[in-house]
C-alpha atoms as a PDB file:
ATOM      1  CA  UNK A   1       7.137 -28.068  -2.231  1.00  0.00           C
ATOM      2  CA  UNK A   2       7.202 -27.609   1.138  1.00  0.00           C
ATOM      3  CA  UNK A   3       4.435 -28.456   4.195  1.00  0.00           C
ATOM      4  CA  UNK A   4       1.949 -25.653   4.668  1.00  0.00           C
ATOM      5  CA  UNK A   5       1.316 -25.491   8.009  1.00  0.00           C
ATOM      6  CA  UNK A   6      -2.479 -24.260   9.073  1.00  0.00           C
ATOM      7  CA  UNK A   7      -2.420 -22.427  12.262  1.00  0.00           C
ATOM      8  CA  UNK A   8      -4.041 -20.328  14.210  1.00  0.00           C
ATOM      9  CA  UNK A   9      -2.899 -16.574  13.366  1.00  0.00           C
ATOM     10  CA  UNK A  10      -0.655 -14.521  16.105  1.00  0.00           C
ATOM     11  CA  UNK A  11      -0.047 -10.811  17.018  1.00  0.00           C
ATOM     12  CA  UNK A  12       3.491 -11.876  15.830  1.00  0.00           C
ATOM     13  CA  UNK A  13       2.374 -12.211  12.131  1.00  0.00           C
ATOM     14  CA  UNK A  14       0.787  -9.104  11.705  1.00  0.00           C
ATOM     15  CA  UNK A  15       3.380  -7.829   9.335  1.00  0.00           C
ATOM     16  CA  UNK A  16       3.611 -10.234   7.348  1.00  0.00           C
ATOM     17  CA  UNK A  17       0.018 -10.277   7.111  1.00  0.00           C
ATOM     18  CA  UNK A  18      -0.072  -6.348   6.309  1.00  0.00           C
ATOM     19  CA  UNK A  19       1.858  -7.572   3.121  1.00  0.00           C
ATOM     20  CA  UNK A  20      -0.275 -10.124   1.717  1.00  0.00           C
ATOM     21  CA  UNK A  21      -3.160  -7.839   2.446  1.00  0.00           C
ATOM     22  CA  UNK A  22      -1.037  -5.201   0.581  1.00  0.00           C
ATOM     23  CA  UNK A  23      -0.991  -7.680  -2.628  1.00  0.00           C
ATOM     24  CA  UNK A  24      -4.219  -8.629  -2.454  1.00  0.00           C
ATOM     25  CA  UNK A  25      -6.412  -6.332  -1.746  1.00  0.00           C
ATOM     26  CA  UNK A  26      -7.317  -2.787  -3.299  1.00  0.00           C
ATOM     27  CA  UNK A  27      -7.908  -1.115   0.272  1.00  0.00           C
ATOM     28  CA  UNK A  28      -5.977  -3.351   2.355  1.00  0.00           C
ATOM     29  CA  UNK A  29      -6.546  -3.781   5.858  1.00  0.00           C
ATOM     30  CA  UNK A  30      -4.408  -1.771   8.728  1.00  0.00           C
ATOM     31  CA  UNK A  31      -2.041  -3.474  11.466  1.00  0.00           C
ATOM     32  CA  UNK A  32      -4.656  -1.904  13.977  1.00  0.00           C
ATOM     33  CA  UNK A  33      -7.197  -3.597  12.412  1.00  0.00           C
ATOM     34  CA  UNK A  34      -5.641  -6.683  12.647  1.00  0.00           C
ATOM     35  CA  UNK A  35      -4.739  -6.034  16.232  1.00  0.00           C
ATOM     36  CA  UNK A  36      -8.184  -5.000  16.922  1.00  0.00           C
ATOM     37  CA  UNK A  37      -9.713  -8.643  15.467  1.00  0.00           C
ATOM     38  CA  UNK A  38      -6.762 -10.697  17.442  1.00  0.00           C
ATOM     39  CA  UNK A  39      -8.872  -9.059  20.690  1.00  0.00           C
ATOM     40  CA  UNK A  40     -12.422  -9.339  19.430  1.00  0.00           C
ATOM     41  CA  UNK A  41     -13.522 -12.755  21.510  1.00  0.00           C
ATOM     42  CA  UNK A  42     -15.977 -13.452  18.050  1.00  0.00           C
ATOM     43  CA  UNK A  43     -13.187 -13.391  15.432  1.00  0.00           C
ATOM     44  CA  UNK A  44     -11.237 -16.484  14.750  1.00  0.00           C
ATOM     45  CA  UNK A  45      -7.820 -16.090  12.082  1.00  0.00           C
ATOM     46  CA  UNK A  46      -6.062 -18.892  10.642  1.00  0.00           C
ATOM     47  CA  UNK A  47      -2.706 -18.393   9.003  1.00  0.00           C
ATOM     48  CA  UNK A  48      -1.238 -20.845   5.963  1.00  0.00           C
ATOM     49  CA  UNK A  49       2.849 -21.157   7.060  1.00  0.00           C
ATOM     50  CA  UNK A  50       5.479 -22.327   4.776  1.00  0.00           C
ATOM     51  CA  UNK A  51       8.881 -22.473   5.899  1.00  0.00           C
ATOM     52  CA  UNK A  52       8.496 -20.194   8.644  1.00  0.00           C
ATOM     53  CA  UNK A  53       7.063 -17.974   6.028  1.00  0.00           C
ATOM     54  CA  UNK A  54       3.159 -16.537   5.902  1.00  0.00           C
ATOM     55  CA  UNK A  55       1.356 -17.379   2.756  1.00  0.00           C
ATOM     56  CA  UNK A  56      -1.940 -16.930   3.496  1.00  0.00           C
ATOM     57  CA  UNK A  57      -4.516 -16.327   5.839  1.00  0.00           C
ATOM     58  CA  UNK A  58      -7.949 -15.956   6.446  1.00  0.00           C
ATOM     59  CA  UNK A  59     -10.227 -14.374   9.142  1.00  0.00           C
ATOM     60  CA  UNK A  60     -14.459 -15.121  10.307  1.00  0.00           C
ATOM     61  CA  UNK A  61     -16.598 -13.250  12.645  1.00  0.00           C
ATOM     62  CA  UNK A  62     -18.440 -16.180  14.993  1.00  0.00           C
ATOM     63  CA  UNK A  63     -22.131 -14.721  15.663  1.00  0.00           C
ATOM     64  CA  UNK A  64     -24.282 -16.939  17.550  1.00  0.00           C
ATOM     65  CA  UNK A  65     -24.669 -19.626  15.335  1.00  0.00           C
ATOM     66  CA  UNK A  66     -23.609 -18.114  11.903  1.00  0.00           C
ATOM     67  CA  UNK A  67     -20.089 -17.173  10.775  1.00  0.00           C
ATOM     68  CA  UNK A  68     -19.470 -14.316   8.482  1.00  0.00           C
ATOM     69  CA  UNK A  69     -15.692 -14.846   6.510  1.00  0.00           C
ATOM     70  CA  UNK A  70     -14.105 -11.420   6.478  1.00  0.00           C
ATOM     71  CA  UNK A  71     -10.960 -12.312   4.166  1.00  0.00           C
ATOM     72  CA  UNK A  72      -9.425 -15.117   2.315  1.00  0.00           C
ATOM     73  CA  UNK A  73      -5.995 -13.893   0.670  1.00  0.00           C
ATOM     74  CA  UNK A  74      -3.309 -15.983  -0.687  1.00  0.00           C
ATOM     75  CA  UNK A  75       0.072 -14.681  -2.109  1.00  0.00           C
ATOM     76  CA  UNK A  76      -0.040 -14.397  -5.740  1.00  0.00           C
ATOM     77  CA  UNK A  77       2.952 -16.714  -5.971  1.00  0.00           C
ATOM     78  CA  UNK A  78       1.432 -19.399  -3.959  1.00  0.00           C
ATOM     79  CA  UNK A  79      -2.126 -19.786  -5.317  1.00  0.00           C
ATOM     80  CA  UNK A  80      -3.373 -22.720  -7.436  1.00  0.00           C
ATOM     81  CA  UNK A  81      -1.640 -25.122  -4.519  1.00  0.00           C
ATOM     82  CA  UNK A  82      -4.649 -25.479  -2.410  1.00  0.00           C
ATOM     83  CA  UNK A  83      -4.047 -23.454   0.185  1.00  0.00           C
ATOM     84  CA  UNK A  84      -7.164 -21.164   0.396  1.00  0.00           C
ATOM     85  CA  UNK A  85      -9.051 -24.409   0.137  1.00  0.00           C
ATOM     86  CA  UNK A  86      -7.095 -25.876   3.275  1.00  0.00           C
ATOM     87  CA  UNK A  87      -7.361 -22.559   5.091  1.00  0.00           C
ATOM     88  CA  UNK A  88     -11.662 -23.208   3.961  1.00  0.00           C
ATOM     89  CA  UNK A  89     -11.877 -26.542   5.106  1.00  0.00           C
ATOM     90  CA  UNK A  90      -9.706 -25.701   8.207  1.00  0.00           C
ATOM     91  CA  UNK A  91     -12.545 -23.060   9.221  1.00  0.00           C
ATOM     92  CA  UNK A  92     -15.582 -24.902   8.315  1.00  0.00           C
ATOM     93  CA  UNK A  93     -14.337 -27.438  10.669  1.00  0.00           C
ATOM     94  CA  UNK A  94     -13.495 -24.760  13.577  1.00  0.00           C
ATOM     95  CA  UNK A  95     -17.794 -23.938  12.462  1.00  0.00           C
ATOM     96  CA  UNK A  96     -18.904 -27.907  12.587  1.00  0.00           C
ATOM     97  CA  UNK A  97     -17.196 -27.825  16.544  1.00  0.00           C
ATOM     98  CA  UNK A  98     -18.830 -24.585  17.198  1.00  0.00           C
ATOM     99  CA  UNK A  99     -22.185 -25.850  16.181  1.00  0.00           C
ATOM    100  CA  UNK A 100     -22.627 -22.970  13.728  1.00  0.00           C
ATOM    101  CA  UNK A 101     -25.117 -23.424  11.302  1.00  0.00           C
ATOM    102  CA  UNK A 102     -23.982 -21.395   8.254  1.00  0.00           C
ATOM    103  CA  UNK A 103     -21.295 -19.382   6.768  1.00  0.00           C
ATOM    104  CA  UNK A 104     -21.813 -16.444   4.832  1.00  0.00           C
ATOM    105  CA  UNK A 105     -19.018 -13.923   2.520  1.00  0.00           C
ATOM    106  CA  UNK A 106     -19.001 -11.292   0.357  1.00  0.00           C
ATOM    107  CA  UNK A 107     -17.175 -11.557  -3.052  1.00  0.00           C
ATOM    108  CA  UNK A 108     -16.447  -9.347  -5.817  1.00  0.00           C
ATOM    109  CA  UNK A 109     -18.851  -9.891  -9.179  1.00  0.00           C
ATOM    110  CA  UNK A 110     -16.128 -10.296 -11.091  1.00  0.00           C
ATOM    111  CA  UNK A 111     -13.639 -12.428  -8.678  1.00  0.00           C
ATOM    112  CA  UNK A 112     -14.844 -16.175 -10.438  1.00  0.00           C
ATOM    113  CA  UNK A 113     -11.649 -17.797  -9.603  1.00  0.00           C
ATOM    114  CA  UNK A 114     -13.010 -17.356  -6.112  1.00  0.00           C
ATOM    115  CA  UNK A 115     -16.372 -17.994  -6.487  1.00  0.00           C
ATOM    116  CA  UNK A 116     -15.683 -21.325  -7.958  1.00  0.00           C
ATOM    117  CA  UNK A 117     -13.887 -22.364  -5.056  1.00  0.00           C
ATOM    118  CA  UNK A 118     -16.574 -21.183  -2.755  1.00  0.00           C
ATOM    119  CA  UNK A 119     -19.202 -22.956  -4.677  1.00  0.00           C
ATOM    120  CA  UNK A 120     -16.691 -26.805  -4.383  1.00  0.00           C
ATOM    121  CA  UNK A 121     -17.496 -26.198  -0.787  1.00  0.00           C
ATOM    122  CA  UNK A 122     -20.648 -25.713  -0.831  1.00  0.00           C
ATOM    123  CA  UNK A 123     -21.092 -22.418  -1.074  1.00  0.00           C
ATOM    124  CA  UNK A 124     -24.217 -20.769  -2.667  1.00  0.00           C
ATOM    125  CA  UNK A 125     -24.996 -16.850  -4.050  1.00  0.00           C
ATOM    126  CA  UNK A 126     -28.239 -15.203  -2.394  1.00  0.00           C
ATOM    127  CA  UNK A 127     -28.087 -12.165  -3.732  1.00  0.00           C
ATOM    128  CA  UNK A 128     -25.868  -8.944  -4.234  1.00  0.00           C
ATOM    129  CA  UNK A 129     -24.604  -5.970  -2.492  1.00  0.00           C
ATOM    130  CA  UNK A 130     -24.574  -2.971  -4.920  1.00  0.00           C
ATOM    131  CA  UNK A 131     -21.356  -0.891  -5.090  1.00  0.00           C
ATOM    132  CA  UNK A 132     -19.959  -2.732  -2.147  1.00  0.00           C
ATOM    133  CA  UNK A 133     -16.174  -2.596  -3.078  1.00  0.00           C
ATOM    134  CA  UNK A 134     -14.326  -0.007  -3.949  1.00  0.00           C
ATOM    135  CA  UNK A 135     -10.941   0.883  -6.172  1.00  0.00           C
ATOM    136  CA  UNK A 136     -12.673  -0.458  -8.241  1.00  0.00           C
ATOM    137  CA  UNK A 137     -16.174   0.431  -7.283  1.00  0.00           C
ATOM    138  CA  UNK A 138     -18.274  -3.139  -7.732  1.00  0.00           C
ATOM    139  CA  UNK A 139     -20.726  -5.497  -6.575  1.00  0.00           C
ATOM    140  CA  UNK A 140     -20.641  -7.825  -4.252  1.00  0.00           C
ATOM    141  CA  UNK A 141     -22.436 -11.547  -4.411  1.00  0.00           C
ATOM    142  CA  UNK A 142     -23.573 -12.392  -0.621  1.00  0.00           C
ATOM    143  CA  UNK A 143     -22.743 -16.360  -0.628  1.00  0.00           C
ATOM    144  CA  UNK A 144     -23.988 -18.819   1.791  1.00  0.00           C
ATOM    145  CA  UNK A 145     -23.088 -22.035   3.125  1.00  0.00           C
ATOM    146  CA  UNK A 146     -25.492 -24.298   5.442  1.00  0.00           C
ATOM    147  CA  UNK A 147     -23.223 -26.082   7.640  1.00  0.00           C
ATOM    148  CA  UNK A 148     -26.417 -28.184   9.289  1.00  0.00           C
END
């Protein structure tokens, strides 16, 4: 196994980012979003690198002193190595130096394998947003974190 490599994301990786999004999500992000968020002064991206290769990534909106995660996606062939829990960590340090105060995400209902690993860091459901996903249309659980 090689050394993933947490970094700080880059206009550069946008394609390979499209593709992960592609595999992972239902209604996957555009490259203009993308470019948009690399320009927004309040979003922050992290990217998981292996050999020069994108794995992984994950994006948060930085709003006074709360952070809202936007998207956590790991290639398929590269989960259960602890990657989206090093890309986690990575951000609720970036939060801790920030002084931000709590985290908060959006997950599908029926996503568990996620939820599980958003609960081992600390991670707590609040409540639900009806229909919030769509293809296939589900619920959401609203998750917190308290940082402080």
């Amino acid at each position: 196994m090689e050394r993933v490599l947490i970094r700080n994301m880059k206009s550069d990786d946008i394609g390979q980012i499209i593709e992960i999004e592609k595999k992972c999500f239902s209604l996957p992000w555009s490259r203009e979003s993308f470019e948009g968020e690399l320009k927004n002064e309040h979003a922050y991206y992290e990217c998981a690198e292996e050999n020069k290769n994108i794995v992984g990534y994950m994006g948060m909106w930085k709003i006074l002193d709360e952070c809202h995660i936007t998207n956590v996606a790991v290639l398929p062939e590269y989960r259960n190595r602890g990657i989206a829990s090093m890309l986690i960590d990575k951000m609720i340090g970036v939060c801790k130096c920030s002084e931000i105060k709590n985290m908060t995400l959006e997950v599908r209902e029926s996503n568990t394998t996620a939820i599980n690993l958003y609960k081992k860091f600390g991670f707590f459901s609040v409540g639900k947003r009806p229909n919030y996903y769509q293809l296939p249309l589900e619920d959401a659980i609203i998750m917190w974190k308290n940082i402080y």
